[in-house]
N, C-alpha and C. Protein backbone atom coordinates (compact mmCIF):
# COMPACT_ATOMS: atom_id res chain seq x y z
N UNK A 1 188.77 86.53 16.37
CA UNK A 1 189.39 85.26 16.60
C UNK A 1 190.07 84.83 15.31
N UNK A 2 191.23 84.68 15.56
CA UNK A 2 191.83 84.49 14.42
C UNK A 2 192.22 82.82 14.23
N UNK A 3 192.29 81.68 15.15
CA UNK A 3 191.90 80.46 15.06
C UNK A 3 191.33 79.74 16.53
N UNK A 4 190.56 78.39 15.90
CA UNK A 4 190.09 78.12 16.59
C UNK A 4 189.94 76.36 16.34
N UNK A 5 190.58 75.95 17.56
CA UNK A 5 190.92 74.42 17.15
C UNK A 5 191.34 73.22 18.27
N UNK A 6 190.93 72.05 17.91
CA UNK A 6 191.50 71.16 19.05
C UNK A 6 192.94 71.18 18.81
N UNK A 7 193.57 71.38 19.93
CA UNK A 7 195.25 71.03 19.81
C UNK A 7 195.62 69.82 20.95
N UNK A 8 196.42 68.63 20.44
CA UNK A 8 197.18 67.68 21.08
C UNK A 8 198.70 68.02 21.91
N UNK A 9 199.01 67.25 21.85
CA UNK A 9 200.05 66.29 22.90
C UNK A 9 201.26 67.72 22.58
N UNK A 10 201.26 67.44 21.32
CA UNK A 10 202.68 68.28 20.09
C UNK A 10 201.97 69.83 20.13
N UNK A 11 201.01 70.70 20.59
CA UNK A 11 200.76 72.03 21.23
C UNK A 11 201.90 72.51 22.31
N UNK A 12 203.09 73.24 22.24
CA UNK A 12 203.66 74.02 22.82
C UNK A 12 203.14 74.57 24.03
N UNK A 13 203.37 73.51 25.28
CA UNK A 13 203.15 74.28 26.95
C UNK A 13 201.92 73.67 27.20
N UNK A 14 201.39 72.90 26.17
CA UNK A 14 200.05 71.86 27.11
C UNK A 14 200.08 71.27 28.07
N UNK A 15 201.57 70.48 28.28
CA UNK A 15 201.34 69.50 29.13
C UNK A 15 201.72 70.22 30.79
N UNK A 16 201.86 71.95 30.40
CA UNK A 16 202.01 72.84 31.83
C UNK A 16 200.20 72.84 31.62
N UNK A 17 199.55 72.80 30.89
CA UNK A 17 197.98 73.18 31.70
C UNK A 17 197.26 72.17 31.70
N UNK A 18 197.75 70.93 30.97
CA UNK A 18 197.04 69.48 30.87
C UNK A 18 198.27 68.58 31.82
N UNK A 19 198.40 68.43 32.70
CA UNK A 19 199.44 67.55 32.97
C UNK A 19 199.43 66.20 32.63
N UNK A 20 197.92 65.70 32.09
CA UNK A 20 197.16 64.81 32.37
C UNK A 20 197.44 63.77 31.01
N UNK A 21 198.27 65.16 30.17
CA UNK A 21 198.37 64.63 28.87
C UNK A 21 197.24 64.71 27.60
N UNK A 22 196.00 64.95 28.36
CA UNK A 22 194.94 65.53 27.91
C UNK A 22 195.18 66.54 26.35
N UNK A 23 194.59 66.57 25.89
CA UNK A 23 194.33 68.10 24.58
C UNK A 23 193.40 68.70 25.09
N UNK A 24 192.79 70.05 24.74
CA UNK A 24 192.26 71.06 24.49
C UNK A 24 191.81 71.39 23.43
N UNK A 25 191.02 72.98 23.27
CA UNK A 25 190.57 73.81 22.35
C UNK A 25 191.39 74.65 22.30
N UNK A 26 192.08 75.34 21.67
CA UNK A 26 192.79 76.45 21.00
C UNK A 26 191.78 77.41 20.27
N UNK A 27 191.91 78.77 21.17
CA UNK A 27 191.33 80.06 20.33
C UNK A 27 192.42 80.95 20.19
N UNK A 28 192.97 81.53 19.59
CA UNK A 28 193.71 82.48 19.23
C UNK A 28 193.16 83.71 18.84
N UNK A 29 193.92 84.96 19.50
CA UNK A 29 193.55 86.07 19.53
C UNK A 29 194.13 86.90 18.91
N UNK A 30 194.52 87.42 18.06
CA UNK A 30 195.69 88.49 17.43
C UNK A 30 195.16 90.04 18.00
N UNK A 31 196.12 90.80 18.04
CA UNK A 31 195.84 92.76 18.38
C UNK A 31 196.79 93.20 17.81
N UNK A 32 196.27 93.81 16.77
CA UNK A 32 197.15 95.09 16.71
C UNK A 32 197.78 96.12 17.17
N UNK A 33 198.59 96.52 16.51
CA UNK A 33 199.20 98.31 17.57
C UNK A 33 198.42 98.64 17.77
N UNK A 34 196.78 98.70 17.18
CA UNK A 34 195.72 99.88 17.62
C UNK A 34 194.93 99.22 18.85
N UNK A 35 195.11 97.89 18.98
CA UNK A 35 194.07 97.09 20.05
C UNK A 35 194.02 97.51 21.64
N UNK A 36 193.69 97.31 22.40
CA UNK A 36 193.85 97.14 23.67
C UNK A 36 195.18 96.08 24.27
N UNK A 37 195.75 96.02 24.85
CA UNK A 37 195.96 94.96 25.21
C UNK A 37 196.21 94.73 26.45
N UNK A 38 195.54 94.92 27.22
CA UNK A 38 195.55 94.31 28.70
C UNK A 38 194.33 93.21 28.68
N UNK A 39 195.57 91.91 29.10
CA UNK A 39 194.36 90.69 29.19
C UNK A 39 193.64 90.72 30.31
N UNK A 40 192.45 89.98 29.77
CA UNK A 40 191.75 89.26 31.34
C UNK A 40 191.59 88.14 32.06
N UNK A 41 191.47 87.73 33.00
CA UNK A 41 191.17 86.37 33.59
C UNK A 41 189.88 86.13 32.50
N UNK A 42 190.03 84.76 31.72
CA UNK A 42 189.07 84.48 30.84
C UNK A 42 187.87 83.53 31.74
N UNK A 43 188.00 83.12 32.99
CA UNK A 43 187.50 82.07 33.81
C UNK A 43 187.65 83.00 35.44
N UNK A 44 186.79 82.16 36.28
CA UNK A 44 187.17 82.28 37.44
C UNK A 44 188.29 81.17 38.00
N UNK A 45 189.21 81.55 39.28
CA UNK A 45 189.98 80.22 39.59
C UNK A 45 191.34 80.57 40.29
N UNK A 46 191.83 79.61 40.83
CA UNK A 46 193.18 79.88 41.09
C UNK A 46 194.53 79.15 39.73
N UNK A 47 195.06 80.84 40.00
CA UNK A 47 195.95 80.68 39.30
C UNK A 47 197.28 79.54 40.19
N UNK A 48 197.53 78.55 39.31
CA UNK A 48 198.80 77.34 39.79
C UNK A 48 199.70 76.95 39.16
N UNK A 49 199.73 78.06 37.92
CA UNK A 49 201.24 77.76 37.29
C UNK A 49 201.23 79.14 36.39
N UNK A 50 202.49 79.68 36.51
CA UNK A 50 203.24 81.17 35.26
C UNK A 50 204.48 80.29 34.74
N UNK A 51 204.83 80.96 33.59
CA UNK A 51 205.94 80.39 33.31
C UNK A 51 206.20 81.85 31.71
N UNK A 52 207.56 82.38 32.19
CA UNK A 52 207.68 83.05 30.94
C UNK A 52 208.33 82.60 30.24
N UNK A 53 208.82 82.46 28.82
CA UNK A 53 209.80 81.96 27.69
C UNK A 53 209.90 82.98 27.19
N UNK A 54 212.00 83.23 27.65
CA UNK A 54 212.41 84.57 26.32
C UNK A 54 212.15 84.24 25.03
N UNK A 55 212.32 84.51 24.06
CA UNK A 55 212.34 84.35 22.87
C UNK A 55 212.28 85.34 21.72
N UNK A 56 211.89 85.38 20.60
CA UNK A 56 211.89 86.31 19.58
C UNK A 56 210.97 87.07 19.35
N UNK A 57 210.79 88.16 18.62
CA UNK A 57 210.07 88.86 18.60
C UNK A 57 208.99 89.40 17.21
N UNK A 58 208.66 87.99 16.19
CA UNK A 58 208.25 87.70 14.97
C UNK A 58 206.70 88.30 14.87
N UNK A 59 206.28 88.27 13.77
CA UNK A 59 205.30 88.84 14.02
C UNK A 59 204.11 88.23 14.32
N UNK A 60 203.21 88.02 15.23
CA UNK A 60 202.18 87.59 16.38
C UNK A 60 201.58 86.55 15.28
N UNK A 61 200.99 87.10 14.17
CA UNK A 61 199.92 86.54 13.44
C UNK A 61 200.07 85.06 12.57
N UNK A 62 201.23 84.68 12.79
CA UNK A 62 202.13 83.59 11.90
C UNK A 62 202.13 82.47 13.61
N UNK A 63 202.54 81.37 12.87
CA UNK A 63 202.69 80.08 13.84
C UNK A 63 204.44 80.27 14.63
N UNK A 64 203.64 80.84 15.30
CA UNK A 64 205.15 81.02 16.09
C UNK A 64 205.73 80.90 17.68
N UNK A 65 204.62 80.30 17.87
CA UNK A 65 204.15 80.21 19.29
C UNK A 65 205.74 79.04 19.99
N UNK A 66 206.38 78.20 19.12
CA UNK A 66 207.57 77.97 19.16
C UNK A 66 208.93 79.08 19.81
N UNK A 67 208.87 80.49 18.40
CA UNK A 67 210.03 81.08 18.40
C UNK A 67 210.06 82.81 19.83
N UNK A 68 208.43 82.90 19.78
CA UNK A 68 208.68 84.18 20.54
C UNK A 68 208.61 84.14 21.74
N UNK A 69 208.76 84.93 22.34
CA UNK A 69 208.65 85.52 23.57
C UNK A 69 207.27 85.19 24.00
N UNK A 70 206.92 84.10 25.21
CA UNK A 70 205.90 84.38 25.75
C UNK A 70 205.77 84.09 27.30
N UNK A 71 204.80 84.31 27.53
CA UNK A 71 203.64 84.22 29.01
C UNK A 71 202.52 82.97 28.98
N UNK A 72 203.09 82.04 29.68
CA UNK A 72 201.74 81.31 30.15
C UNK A 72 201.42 81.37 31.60
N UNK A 73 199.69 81.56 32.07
CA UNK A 73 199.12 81.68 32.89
C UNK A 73 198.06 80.27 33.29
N UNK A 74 197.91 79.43 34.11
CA UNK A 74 197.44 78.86 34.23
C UNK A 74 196.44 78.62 35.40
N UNK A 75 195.17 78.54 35.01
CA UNK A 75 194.32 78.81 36.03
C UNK A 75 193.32 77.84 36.14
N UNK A 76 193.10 77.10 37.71
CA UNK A 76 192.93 75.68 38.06
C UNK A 76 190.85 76.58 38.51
N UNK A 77 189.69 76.10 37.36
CA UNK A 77 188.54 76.20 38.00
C UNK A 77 188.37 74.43 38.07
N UNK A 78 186.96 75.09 38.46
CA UNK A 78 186.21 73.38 38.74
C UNK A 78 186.33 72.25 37.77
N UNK A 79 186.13 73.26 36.73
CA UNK A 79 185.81 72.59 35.43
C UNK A 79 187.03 72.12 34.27
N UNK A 80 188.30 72.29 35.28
CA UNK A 80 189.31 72.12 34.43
C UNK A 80 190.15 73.03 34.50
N UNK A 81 191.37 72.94 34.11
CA UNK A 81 192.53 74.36 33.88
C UNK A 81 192.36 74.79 32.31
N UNK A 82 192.69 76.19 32.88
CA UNK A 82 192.81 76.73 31.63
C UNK A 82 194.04 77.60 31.21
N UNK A 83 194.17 77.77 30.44
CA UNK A 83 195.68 78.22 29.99
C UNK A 83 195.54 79.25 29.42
N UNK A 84 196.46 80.67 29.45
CA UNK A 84 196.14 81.90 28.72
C UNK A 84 197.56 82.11 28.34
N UNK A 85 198.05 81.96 27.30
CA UNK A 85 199.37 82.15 26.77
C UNK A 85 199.45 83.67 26.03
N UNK A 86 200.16 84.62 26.71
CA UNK A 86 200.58 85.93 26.21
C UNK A 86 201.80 85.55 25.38
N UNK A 87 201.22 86.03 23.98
CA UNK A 87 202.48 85.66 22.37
C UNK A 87 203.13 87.30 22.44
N UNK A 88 204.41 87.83 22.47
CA UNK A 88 204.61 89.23 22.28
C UNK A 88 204.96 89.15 20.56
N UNK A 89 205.03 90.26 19.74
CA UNK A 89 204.60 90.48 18.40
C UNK A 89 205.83 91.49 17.82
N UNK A 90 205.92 91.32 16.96
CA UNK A 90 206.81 92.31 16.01
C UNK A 90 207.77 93.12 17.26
N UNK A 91 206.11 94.23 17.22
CA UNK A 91 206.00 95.22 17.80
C UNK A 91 206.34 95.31 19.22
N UNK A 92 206.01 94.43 20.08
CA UNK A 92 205.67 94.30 21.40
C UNK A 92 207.28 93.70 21.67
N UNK A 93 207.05 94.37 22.80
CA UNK A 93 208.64 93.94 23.34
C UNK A 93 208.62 93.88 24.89
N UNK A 94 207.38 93.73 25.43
CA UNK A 94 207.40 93.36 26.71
C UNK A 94 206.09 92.68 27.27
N UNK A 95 206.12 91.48 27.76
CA UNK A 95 204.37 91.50 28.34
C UNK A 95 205.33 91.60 29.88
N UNK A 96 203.78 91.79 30.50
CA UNK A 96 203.70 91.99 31.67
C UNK A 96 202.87 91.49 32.52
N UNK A 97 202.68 91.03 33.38
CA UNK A 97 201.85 89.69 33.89
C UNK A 97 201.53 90.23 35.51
N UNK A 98 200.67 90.08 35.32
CA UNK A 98 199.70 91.19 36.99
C UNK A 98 199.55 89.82 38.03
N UNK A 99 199.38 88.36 37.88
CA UNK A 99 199.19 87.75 38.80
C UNK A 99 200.20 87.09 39.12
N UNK A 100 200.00 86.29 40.24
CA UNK A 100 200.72 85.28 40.75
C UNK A 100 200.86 84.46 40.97
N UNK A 101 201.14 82.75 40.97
CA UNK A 101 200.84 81.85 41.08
C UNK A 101 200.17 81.62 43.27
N UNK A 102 198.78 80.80 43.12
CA UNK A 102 198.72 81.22 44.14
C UNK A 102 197.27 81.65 44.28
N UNK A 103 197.16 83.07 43.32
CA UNK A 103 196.34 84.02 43.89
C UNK A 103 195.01 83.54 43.06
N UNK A 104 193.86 83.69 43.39
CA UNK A 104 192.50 83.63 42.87
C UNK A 104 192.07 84.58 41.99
N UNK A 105 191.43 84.35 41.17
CA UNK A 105 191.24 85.48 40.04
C UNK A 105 189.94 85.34 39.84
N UNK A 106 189.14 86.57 39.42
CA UNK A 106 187.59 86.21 39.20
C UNK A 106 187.50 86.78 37.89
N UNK A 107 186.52 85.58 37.08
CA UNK A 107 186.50 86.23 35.47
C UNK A 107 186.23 88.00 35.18
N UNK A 108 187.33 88.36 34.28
CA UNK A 108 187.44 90.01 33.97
C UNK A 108 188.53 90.47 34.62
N UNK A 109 188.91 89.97 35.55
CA UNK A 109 189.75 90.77 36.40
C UNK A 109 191.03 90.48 35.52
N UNK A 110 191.82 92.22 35.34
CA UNK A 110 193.56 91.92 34.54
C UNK A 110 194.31 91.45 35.29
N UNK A 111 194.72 90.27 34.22
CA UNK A 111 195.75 89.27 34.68
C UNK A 111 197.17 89.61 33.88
N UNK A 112 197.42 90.53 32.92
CA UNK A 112 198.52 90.90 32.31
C UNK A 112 198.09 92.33 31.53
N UNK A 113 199.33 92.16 30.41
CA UNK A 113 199.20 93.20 29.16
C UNK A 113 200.21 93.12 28.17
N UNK A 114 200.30 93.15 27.40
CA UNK A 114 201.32 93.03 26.52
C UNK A 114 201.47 94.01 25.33
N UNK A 115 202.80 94.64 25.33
CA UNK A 115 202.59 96.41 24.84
C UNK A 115 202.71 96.20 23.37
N UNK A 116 201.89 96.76 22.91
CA UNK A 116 201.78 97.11 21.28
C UNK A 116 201.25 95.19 20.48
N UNK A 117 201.59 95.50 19.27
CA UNK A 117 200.81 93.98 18.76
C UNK A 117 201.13 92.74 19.30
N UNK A 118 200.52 92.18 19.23
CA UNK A 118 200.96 90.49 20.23
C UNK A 118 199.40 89.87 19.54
N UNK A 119 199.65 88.40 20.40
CA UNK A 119 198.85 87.65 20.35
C UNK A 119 198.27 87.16 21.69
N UNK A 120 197.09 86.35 21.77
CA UNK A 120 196.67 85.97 22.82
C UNK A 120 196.19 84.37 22.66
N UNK A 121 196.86 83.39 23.36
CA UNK A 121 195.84 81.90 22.65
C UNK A 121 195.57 81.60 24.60
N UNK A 122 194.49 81.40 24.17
CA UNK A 122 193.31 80.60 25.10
C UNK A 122 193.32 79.39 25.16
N UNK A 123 194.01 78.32 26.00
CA UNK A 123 193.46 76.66 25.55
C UNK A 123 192.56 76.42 26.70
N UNK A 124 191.63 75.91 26.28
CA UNK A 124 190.59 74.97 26.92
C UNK A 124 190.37 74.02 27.46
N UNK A 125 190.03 73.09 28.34
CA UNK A 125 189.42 72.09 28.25
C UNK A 125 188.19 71.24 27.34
N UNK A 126 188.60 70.21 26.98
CA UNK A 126 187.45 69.56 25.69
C UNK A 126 186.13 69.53 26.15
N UNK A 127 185.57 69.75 27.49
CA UNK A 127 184.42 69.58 27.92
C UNK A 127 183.76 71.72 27.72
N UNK A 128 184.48 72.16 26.28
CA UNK A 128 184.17 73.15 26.04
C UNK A 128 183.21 73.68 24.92
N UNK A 129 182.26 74.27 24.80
CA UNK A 129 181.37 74.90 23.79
C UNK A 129 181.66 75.84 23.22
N UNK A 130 182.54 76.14 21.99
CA UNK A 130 182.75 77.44 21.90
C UNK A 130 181.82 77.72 21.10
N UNK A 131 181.83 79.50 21.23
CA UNK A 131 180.49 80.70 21.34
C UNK A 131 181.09 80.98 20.09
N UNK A 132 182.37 81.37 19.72
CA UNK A 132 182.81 82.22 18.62
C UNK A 132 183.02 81.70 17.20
N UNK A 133 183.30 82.67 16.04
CA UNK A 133 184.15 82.16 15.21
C UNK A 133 185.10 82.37 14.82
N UNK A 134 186.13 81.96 13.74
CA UNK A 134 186.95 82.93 13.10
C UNK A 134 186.34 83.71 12.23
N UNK A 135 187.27 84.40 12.79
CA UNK A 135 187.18 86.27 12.07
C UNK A 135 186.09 87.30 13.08
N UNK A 136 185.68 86.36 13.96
CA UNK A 136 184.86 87.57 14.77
C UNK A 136 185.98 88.31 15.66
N UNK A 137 185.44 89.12 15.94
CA UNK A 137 186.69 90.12 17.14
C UNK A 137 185.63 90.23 18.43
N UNK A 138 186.53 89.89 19.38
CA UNK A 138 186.13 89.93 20.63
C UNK A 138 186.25 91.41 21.66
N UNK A 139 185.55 91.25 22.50
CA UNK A 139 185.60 92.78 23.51
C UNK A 139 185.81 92.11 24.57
N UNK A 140 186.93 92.81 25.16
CA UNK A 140 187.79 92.13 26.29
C UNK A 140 186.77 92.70 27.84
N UNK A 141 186.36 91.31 28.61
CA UNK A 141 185.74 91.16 29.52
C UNK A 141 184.38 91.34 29.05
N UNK A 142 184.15 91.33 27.81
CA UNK A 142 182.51 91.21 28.15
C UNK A 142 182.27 90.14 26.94
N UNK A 143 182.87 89.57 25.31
CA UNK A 143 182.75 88.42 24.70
C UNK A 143 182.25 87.11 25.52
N UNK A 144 182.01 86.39 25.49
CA UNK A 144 181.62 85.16 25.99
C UNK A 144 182.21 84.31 24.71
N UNK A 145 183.08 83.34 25.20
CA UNK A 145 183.89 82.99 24.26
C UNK A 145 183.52 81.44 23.75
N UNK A 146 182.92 81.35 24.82
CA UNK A 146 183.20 79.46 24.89
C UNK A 146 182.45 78.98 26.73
N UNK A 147 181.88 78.00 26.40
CA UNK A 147 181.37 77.79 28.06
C UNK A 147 181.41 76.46 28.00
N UNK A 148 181.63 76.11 29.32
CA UNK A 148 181.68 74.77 30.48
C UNK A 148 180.84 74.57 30.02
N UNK A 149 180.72 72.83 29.61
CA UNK A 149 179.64 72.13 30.27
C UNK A 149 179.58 70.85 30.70
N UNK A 150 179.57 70.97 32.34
CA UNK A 150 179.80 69.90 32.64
C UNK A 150 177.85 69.41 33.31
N UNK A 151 177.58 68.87 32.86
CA UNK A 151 176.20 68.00 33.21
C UNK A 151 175.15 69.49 32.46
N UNK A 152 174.44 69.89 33.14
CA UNK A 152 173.28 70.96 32.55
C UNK A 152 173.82 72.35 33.35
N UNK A 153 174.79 71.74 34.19
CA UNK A 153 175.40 73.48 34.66
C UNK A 153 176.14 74.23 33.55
N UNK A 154 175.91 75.33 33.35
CA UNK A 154 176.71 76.36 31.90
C UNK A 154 177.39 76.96 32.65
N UNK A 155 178.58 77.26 32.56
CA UNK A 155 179.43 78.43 33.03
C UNK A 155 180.47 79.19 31.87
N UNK A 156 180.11 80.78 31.56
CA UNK A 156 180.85 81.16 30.94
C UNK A 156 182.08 81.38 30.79
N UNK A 157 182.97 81.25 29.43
CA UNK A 157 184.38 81.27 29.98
C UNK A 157 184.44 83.09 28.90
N UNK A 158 185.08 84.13 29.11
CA UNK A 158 185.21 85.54 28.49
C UNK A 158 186.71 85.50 27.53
């Protein structure tokens, strides 16, 4: 995890997963050329909003979530929407996005990929616990990143 943070109003594409005007948690994910990169549904839920932005192709690890090329995925659980923004990187010159607005997704299941280095940011809902820190590295579909909590029910988010 390369950051991890509340983001407001002025966060790039919030107000597609907060309509509410609401903020979030921000985790950010960086991969290298050597990483994996096929994402996952980080939650269970229906997906109710995609949206791609052409853009540039800078390198992932810098604040750039402005200039490049990306993918947002937005996926409506109980506990709130959550947002999975595919950043493409230097390197990367294409994501590719497996769902549809519409369709139900169950946590783990690939919801994209994005070829060679990129980034990955996660926003949250504030009623979130995150599990991680910076500088830990995550394993895609099995990390536990951060969990729901709404009353004494826990639900993991990956």
């Amino acid at each position: 995890m390369d950051r991890i943070e509340r983001v407001g109003s002025d966060y790039p594409l919030i107000d597609r997963i907060f309509p509410d005007g609401s903020g979030g948690i921000l985790i950010s994910t960086f991969m290298s050329p050597f990483d994996v990169h096929v994402n996952r549904a980080p939650v269970s839920g229906k997906v109710i909003y995609t949206e791609h932005v052409d853009g540039r192709f800078q390198v992932a690890r810098s604040r750039v979530l402005t200039e490049n090329e990306k993918n947002l995925i937005v996926i409506k659980t109980d506990y709130g929407n959550v947002g999975v923004i595919q950043i493409a990187g230097f390197v990367a010159r294409r994501i590719v996005q497996y769902v549809k607005e519409g369709e139900y997704v169950e946590r783990g299941d690939r919801i994209g990929m994005i070829r060679f280095g990129s980034r990955v940011d996660l926003v949250l809902p504030e009623n979130c616990e995150v599990l991680v820190k910076t500088g830990s590295r995550p394993m895609a579909g099995e990390t536990v990143v951060a969990r729901f909590n709404p009353g004494k029910k826990r639900v993991n988010v990956q």
